[in-house]
C-alpha atoms as a PDB file:
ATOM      1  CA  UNK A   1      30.299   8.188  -9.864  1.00  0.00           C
ATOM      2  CA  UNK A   2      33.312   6.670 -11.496  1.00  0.00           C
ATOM      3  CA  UNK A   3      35.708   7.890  -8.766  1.00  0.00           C
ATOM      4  CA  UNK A   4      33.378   6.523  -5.939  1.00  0.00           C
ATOM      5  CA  UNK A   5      32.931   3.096  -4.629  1.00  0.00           C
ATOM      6  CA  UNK A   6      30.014   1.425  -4.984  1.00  0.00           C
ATOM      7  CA  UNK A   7      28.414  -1.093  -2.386  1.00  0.00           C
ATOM      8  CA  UNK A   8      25.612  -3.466  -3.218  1.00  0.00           C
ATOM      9  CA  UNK A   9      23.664  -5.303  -1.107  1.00  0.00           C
ATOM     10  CA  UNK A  10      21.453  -8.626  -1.133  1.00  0.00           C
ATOM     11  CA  UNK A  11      19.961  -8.536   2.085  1.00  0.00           C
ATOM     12  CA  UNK A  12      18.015 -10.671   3.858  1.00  0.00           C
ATOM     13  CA  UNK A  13      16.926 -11.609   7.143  1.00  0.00           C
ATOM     14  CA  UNK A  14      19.585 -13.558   8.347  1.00  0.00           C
ATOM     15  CA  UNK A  15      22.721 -13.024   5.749  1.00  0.00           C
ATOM     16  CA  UNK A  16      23.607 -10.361   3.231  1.00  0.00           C
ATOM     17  CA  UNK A  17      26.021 -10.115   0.192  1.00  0.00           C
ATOM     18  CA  UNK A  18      28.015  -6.955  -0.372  1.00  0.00           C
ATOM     19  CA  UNK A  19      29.555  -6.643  -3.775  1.00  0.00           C
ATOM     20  CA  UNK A  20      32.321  -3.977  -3.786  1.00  0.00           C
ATOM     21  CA  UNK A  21      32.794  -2.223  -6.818  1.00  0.00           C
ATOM     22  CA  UNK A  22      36.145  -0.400  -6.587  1.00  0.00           C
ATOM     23  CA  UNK A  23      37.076   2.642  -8.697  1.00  0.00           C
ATOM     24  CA  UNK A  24      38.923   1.608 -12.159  1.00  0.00           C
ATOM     25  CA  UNK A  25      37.526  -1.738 -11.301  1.00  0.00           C
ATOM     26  CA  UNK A  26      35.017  -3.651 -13.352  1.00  0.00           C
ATOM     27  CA  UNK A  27      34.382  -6.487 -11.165  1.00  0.00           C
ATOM     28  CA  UNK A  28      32.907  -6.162  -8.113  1.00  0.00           C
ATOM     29  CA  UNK A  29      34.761  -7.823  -5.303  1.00  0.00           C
ATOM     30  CA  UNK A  30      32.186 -10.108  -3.360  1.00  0.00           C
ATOM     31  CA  UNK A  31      31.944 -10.217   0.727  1.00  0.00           C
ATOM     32  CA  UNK A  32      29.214 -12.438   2.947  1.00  0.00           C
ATOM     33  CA  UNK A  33      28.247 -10.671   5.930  1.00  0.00           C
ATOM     34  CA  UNK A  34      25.319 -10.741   8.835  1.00  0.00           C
ATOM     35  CA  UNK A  35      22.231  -8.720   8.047  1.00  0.00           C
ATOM     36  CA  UNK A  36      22.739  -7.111  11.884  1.00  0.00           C
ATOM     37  CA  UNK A  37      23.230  -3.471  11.325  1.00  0.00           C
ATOM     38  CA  UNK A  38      26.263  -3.091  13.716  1.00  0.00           C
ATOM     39  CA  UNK A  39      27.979  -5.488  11.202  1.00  0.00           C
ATOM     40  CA  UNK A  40      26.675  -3.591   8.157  1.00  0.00           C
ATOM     41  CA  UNK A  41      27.921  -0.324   9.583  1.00  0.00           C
ATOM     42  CA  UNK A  42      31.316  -1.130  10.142  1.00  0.00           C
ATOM     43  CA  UNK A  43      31.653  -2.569   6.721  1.00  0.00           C
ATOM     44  CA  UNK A  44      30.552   0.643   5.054  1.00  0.00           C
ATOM     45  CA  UNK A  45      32.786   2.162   7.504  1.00  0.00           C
ATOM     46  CA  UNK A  46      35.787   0.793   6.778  1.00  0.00           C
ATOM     47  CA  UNK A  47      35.459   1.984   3.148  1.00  0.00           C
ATOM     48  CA  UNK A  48      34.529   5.019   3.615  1.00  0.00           C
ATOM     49  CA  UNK A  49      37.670   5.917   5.555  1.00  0.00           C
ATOM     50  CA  UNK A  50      39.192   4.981   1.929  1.00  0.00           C
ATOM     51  CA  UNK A  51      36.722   7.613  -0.035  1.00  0.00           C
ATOM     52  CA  UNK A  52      33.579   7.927  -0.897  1.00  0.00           C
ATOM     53  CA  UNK A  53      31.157   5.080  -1.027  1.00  0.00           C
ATOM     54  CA  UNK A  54      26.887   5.077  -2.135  1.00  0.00           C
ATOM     55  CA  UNK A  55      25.246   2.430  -1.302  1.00  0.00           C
ATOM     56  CA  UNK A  56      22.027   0.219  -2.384  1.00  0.00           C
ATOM     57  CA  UNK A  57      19.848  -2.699  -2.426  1.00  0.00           C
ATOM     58  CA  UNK A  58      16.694  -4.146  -4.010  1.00  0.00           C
ATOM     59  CA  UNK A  59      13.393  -3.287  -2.286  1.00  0.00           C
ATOM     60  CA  UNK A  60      12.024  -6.534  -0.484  1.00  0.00           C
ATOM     61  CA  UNK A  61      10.249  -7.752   2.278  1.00  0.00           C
ATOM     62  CA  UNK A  62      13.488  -6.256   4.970  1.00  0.00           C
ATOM     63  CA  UNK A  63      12.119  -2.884   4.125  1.00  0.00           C
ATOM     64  CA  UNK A  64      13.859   0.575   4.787  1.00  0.00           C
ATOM     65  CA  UNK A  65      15.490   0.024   8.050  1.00  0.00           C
ATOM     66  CA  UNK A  66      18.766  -0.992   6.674  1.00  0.00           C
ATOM     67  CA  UNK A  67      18.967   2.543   4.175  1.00  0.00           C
ATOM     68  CA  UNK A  68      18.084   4.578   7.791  1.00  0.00           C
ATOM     69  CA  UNK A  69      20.865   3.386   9.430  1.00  0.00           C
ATOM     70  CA  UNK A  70      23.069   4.043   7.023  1.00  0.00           C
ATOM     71  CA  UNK A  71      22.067   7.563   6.347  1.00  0.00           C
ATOM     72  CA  UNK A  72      21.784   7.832  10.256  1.00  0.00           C
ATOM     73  CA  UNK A  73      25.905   7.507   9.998  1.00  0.00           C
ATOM     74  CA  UNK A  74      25.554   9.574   6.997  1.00  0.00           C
ATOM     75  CA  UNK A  75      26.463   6.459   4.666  1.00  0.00           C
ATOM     76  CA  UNK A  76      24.354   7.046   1.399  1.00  0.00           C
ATOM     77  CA  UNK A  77      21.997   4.679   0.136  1.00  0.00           C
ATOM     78  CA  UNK A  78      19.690   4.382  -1.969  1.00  0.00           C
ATOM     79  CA  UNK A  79      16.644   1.510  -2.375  1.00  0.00           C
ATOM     80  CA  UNK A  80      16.178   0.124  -5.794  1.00  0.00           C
ATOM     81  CA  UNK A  81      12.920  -0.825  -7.436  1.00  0.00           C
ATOM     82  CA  UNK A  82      13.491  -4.679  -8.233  1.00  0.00           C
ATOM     83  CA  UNK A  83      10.641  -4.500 -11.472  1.00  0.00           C
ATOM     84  CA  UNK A  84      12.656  -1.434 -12.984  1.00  0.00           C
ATOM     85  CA  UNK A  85      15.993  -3.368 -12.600  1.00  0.00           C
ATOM     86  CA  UNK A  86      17.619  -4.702 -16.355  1.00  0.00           C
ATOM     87  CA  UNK A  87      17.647  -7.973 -17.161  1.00  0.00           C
ATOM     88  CA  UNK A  88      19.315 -10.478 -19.611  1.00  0.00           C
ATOM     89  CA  UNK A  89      16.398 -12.416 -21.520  1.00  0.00           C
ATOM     90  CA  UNK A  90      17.668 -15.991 -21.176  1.00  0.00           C
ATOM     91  CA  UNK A  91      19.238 -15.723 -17.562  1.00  0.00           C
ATOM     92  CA  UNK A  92      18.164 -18.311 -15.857  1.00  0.00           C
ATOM     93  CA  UNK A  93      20.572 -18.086 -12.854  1.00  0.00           C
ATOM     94  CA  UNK A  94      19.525 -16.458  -9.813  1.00  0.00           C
ATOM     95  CA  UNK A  95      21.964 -16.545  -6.260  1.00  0.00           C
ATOM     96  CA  UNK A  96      22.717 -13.872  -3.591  1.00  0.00           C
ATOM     97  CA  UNK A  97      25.533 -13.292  -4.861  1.00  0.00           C
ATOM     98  CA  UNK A  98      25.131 -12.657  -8.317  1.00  0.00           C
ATOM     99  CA  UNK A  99      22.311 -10.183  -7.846  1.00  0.00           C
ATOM    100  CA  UNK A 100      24.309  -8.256  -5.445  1.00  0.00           C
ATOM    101  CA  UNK A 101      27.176  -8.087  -8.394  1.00  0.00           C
ATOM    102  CA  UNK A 102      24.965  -7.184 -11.402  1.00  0.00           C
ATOM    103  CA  UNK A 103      23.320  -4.479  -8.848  1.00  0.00           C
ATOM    104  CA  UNK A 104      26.479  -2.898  -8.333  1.00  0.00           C
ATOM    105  CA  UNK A 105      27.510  -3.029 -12.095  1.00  0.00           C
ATOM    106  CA  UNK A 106      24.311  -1.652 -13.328  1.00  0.00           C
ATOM    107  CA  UNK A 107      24.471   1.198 -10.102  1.00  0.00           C
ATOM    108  CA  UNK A 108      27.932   2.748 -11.443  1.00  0.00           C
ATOM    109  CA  UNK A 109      26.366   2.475 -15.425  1.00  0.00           C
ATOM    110  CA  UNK A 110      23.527   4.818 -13.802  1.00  0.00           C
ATOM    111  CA  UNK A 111      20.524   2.024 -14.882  1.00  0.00           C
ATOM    112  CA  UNK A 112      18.855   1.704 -11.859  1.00  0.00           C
ATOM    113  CA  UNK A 113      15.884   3.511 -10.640  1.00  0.00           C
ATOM    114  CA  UNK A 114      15.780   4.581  -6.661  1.00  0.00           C
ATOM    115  CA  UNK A 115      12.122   4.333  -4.936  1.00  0.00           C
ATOM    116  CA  UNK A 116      10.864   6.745  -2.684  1.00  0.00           C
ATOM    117  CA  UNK A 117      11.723   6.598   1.205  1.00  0.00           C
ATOM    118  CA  UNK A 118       8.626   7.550   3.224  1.00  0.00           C
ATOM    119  CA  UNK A 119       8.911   8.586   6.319  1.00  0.00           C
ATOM    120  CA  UNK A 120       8.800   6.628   9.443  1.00  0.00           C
ATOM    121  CA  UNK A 121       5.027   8.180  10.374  1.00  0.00           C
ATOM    122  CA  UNK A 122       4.143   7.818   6.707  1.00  0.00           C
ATOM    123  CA  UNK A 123       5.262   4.017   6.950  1.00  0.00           C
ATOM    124  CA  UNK A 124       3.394   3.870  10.107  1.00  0.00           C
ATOM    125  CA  UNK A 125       0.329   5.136   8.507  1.00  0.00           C
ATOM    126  CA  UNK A 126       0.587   2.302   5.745  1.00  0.00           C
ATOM    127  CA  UNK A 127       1.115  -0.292   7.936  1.00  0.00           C
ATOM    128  CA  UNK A 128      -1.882   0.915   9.929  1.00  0.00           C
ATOM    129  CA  UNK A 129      -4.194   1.298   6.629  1.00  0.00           C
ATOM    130  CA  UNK A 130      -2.853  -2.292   5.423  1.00  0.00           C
ATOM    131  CA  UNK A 131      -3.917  -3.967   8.286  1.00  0.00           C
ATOM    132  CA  UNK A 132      -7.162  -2.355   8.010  1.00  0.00           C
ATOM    133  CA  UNK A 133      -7.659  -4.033   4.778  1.00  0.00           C
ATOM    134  CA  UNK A 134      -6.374  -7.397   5.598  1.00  0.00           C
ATOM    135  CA  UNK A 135      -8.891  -7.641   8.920  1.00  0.00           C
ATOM    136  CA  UNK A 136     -11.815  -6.408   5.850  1.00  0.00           C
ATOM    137  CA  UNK A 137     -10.803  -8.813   3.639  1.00  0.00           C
ATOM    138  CA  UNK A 138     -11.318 -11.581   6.750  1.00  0.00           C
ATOM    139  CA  UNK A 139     -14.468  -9.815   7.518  1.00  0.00           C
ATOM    140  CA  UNK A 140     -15.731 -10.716   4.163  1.00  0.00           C
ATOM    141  CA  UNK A 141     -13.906 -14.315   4.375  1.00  0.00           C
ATOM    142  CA  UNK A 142     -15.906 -14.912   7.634  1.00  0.00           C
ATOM    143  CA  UNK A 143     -19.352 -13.147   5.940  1.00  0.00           C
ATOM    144  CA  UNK A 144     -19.111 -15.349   3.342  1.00  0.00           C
ATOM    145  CA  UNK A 145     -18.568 -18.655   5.393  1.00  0.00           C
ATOM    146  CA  UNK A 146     -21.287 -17.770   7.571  1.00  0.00           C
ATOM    147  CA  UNK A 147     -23.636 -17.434   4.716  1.00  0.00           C
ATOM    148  CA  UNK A 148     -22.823 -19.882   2.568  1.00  0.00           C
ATOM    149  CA  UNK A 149     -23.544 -22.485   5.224  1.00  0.00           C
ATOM    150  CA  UNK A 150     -27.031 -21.482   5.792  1.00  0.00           C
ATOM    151  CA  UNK A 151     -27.472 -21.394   2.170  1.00  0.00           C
ATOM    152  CA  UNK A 152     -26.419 -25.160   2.463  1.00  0.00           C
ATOM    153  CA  UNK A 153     -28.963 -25.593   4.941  1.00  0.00           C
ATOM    154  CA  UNK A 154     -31.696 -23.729   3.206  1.00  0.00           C
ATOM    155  CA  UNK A 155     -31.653 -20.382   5.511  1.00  0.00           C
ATOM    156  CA  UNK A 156     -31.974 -17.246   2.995  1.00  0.00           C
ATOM    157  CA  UNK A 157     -32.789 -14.167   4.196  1.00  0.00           C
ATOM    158  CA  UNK A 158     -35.173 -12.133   1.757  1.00  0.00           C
ATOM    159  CA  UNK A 159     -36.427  -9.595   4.344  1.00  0.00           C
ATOM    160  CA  UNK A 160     -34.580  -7.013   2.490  1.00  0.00           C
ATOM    161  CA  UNK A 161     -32.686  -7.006  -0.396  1.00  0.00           C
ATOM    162  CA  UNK A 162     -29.213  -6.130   1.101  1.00  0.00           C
ATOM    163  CA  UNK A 163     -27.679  -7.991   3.824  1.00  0.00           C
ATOM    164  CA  UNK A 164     -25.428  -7.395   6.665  1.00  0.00           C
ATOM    165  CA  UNK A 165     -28.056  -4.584   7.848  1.00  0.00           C
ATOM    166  CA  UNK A 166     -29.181  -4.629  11.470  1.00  0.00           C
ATOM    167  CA  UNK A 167     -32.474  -6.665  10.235  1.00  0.00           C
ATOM    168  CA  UNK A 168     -30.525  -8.897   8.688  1.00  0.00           C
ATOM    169  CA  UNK A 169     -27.847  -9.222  11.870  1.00  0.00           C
ATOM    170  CA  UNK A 170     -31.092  -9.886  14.267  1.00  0.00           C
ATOM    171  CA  UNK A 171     -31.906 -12.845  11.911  1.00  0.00           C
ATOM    172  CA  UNK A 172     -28.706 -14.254  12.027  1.00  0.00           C
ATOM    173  CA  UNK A 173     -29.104 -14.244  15.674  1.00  0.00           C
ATOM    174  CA  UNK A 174     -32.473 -15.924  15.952  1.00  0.00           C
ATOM    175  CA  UNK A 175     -31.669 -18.966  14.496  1.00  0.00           C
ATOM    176  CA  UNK A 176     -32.218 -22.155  15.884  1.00  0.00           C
ATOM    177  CA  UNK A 177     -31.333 -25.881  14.926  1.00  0.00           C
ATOM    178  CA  UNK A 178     -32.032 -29.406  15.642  1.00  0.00           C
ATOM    179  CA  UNK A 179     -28.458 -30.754  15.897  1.00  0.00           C
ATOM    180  CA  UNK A 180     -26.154 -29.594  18.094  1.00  0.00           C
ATOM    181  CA  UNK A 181     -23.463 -29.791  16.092  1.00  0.00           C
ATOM    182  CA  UNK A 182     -25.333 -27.506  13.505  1.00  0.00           C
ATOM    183  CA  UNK A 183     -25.991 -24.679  16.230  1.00  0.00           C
ATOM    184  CA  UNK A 184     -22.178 -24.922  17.404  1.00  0.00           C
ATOM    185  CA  UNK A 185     -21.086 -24.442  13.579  1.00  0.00           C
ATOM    186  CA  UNK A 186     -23.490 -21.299  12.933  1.00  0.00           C
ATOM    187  CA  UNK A 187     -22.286 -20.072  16.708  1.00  0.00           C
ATOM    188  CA  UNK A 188     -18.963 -20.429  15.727  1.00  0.00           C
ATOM    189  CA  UNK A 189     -19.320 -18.657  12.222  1.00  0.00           C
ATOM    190  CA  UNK A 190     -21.287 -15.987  13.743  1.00  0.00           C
ATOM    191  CA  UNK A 191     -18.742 -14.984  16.496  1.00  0.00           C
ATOM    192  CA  UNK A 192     -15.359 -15.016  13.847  1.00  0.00           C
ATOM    193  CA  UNK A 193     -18.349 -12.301  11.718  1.00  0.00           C
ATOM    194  CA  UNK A 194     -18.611 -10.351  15.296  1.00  0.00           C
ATOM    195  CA  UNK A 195     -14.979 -10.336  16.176  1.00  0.00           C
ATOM    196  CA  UNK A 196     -13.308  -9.312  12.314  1.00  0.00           C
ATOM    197  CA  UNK A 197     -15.955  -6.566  12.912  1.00  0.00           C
ATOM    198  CA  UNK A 198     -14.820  -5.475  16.125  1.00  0.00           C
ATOM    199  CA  UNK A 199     -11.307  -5.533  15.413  1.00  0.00           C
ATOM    200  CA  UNK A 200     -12.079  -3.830  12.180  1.00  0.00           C
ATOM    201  CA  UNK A 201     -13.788  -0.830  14.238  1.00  0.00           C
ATOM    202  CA  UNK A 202     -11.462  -0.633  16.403  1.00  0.00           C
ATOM    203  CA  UNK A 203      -8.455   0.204  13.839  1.00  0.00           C
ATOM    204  CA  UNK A 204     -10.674   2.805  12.123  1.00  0.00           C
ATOM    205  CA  UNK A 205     -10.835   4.384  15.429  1.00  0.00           C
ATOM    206  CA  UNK A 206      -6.991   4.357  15.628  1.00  0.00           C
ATOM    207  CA  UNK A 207      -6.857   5.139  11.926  1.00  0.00           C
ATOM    208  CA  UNK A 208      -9.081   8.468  12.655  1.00  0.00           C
ATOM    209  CA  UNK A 209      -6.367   9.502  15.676  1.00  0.00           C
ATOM    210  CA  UNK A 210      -3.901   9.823  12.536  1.00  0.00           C
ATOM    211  CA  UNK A 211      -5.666  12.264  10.452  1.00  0.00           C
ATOM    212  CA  UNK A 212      -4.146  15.257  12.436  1.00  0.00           C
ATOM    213  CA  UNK A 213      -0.638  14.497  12.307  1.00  0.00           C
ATOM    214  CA  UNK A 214       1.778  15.515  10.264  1.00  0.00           C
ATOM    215  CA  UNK A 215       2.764  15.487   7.098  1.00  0.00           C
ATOM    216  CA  UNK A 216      -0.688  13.493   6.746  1.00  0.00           C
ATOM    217  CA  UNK A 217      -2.809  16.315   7.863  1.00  0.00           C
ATOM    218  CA  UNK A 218      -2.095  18.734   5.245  1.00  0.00           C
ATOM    219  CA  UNK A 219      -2.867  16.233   2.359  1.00  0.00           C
ATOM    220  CA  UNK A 220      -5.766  14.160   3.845  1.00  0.00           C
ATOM    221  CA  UNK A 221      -7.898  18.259   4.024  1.00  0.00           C
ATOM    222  CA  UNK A 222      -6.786  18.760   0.495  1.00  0.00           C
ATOM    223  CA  UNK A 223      -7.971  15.906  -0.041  1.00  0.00           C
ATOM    224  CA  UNK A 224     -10.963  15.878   1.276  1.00  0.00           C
ATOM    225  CA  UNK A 225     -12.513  18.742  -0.838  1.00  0.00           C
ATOM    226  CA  UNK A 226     -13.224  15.954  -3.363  1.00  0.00           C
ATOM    227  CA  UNK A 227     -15.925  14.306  -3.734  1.00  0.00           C
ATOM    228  CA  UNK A 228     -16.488  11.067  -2.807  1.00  0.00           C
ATOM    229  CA  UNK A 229     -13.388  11.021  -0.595  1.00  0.00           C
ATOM    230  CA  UNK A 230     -14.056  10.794   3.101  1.00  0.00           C
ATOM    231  CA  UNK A 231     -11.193  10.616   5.928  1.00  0.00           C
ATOM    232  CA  UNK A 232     -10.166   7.243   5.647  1.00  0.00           C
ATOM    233  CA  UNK A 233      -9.944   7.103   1.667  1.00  0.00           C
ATOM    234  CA  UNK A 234      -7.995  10.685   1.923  1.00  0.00           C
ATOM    235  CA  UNK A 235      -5.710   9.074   4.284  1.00  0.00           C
ATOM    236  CA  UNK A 236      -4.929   5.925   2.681  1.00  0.00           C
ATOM    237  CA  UNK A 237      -4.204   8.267  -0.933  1.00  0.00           C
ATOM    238  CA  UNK A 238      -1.814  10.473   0.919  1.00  0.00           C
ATOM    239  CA  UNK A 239       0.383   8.185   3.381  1.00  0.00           C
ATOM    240  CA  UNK A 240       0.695   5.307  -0.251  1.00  0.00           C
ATOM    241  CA  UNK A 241       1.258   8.342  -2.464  1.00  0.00           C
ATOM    242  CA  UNK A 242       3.281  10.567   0.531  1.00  0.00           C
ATOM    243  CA  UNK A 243       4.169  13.939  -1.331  1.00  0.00           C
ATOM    244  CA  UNK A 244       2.570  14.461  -4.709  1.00  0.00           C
ATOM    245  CA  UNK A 245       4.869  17.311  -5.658  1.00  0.00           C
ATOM    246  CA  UNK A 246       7.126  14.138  -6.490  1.00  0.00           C
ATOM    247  CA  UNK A 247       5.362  13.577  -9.415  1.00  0.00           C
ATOM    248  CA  UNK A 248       6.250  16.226 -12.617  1.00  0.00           C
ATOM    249  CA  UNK A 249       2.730  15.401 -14.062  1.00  0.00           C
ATOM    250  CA  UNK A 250      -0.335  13.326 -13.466  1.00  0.00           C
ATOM    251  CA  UNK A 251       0.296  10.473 -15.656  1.00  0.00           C
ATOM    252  CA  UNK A 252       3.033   9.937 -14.021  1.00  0.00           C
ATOM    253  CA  UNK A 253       0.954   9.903 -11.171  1.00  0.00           C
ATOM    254  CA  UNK A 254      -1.058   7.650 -12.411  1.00  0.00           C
ATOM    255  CA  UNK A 255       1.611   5.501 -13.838  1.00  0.00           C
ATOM    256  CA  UNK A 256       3.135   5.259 -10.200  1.00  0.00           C
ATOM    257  CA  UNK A 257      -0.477   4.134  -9.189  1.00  0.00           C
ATOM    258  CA  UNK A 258      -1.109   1.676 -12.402  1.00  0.00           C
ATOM    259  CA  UNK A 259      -3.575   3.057 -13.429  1.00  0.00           C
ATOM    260  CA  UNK A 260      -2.200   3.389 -16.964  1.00  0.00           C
ATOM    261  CA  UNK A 261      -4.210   2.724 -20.446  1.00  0.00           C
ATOM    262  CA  UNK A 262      -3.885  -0.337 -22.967  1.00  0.00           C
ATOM    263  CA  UNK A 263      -3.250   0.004 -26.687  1.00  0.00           C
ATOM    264  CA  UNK A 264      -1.970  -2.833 -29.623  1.00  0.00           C
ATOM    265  CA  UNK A 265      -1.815  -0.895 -32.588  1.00  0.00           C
ATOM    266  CA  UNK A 266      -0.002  -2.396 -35.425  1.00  0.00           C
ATOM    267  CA  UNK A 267       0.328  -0.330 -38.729  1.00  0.00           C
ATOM    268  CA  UNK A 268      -3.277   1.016 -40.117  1.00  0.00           C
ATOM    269  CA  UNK A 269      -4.779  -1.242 -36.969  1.00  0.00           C
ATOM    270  CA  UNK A 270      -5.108   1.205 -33.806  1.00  0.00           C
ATOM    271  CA  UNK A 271      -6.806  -0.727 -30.677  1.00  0.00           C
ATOM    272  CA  UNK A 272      -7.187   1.033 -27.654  1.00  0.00           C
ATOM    273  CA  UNK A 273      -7.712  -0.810 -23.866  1.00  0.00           C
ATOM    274  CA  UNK A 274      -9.107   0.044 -20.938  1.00  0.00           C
ATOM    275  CA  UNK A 275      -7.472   1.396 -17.833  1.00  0.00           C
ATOM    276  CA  UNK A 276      -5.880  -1.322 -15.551  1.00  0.00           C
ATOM    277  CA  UNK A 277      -4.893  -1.673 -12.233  1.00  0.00           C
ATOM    278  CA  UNK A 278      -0.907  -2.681 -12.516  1.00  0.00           C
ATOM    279  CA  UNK A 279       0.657  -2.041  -9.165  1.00  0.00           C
ATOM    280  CA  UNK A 280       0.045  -0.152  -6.323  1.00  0.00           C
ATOM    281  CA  UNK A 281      -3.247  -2.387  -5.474  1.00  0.00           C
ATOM    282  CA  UNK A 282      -4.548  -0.479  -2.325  1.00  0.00           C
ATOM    283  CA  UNK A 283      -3.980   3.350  -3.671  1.00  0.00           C
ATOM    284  CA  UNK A 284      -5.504   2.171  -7.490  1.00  0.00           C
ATOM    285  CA  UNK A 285      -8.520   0.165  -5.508  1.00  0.00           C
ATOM    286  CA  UNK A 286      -9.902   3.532  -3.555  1.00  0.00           C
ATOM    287  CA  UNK A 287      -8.865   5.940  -6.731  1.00  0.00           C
ATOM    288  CA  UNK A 288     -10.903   3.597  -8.441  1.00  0.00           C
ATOM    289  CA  UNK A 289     -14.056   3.028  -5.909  1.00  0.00           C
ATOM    290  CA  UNK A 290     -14.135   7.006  -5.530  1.00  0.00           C
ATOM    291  CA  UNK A 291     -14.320   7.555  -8.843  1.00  0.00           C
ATOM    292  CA  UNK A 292     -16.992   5.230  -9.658  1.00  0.00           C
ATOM    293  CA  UNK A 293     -18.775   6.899  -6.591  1.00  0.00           C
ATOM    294  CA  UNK A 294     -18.658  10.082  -7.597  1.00  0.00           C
ATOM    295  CA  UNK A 295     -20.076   9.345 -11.356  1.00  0.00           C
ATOM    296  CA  UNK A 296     -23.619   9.637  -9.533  1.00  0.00           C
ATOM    297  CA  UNK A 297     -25.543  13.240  -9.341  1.00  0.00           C
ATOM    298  CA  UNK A 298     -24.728  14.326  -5.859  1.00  0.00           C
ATOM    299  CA  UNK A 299     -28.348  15.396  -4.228  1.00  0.00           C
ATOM    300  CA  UNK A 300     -29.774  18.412  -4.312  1.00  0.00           C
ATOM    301  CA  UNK A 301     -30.144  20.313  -1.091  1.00  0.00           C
ATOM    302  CA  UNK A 302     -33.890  21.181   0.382  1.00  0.00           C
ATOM    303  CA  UNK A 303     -34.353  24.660  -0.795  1.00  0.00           C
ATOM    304  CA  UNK A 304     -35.175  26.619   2.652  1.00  0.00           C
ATOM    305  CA  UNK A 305     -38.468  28.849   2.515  1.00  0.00           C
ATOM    306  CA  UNK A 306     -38.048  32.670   3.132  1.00  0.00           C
ATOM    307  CA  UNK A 307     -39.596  35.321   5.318  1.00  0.00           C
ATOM    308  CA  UNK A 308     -38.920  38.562   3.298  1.00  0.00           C
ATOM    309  CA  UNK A 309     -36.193  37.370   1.798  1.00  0.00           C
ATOM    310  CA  UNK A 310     -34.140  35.746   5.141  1.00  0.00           C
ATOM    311  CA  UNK A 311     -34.119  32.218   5.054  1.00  0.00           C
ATOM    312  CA  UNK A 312     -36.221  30.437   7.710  1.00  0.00           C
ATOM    313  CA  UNK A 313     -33.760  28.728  10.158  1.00  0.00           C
ATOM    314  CA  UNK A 314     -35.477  24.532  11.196  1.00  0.00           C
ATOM    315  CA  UNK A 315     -34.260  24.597  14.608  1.00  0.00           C
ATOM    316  CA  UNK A 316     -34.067  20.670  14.136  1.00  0.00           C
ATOM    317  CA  UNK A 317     -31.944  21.202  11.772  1.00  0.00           C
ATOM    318  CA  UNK A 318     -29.784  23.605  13.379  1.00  0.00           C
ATOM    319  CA  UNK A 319     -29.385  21.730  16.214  1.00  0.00           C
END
């Protein structure tokens, strides 16, 4: 490491720093540049031809692109996690191009900590499965507009004790009102309910076309010989997880996931927390739902009667 050059970058969407860190050098020598990958390339490129180079940057909201075209032109580069990154207590001072020099000081001391690189299906996947849970979170936005403005009206429904059940949906529907502006609002409300759930079905159904491809396959039908885990909840573990074998044990599993105890002891005092969610919200949430799922007795199957001892076959059942 001390005979190679080190490049750090803060990128962004429309400039980047590079802070060169020469060998023998201690400070990095500071260059503004284009966040166009062409440009990038030919930076690296150049310094290469002068020995070896690794590159890296912070995690952030430009993603993995820029460390797969660099490894593309077999540059090497690695993606930092920004939480696991050192920092002065005090420092107030923040610009592009200071983080880009402290990131390629700390890179050559070895103090940085690389995140995984998923795949490009594995991304797609994610991307997929987080967009299913941002339309579900409008569903419930739009649910809860919808019936918190009959509840301002006086409209409750007490047919049945849950709602948003096909009872429930045909009451909805049969509403009428003596203002017109009052039936536009509850059409209105009741059409943004019907659409989030159509668009919601209608990624499931693309989410389902994923489960046979790989490297998801192989994980979702391990996964799915647990219970309480159906295909959806196996595929959202595996593509935010990607390859367990990455993990030596399973707290750190389930430190990568956040799902880590709580404890404040202090000399003969020993107080122990609860499990919280820390990072990772989307893989913690279903880990989480499933396991408070599968805390109830699973039901017992209708014992089949026998005609000398060979079960009797219910052809409705095996139909």
């Amino acid at each position: 490491m001390q005979s190679t050059t080190i490049i750090a970058f803060d990128h962004h969407a429309a400039t980047t720093v590079a802070a060169v860190l020469l060998p023998g050098h201690r400070t990095p020598v500071l260059h503004s540049l284009s966040s166009d990958f062409p440009t990038i390339q030919r930076f690296v490129g150049r310094l290469q031809r002068q020995g070896a180079v690794t590159c890296c940057y912070e995690a952030g909201p430009c993603g993995f692109e820029l460390q797969r075209a660099l490894t593309a032109r077999r540059m090497p580069c690695e993606v930092i996690a920004p939480a696991l990154i050192p920092r002065r207590a005090g420092d107030r001072i923040k610009t592009d191009r200071r983080d880009a020099g402290q990131l390629a000081v700390l890179h050559r001391a070895g103090a940085l900590t690389a995140v995984h690189i998923p795949s490009e299906q594995e991304e797609a996947a994610r991307d997929l499965l987080r967009c299913r849970e941002d339309i579900r979170a409008d569903l419930l936005r739009a649910r809860h507009r919808l019936s918190k403005f009959l509840l301002r009206h006086g409209r409750r429904f007490t047919a049945t004790k849950k709602a948003w059940s096909k009872r429930h949906d045909a009451w909805l529907r049969v509403q009428t009102w003596p203002l017109p502006a009052l039936d536009q609002t509850h059409r209105a409300y009741l059409r943004a309910v019907d659409e989030a759930g159509a668009r919601l079905a209608a990624v499931e159904e693309d989410l389902r076309a994923l489960l046979t491809l790989e490297p998801l396959r192989a994980r979702v039908v391990r996964l799915r010989c647990f219970r309480g885990i159906d295909d959806l909840t196996a595929l959202t573990i595996a593509a935010e997880l990607g390859d367990p074998r990455r993990f030596g044990s399973a707290p750190r599993l389930m430190a990568y996931v956040g799902l880590v105890p709580s404890e404040h002891s202090s000399g003969t005092k020993r107080l122990q927390g609860g499990i919280g969610r820390l990072s990772k919200g989307e893989s913690s949430r279903v880990l989480c739902d499933r396991r408070l799922r599968s805390r109830t007795r699973a039901p017992r199957a209708r014992q089949l009667p026998t005609n000398h001892g060979h079960a009797v076959v219910n052809p409705r059942i095996s139909e």
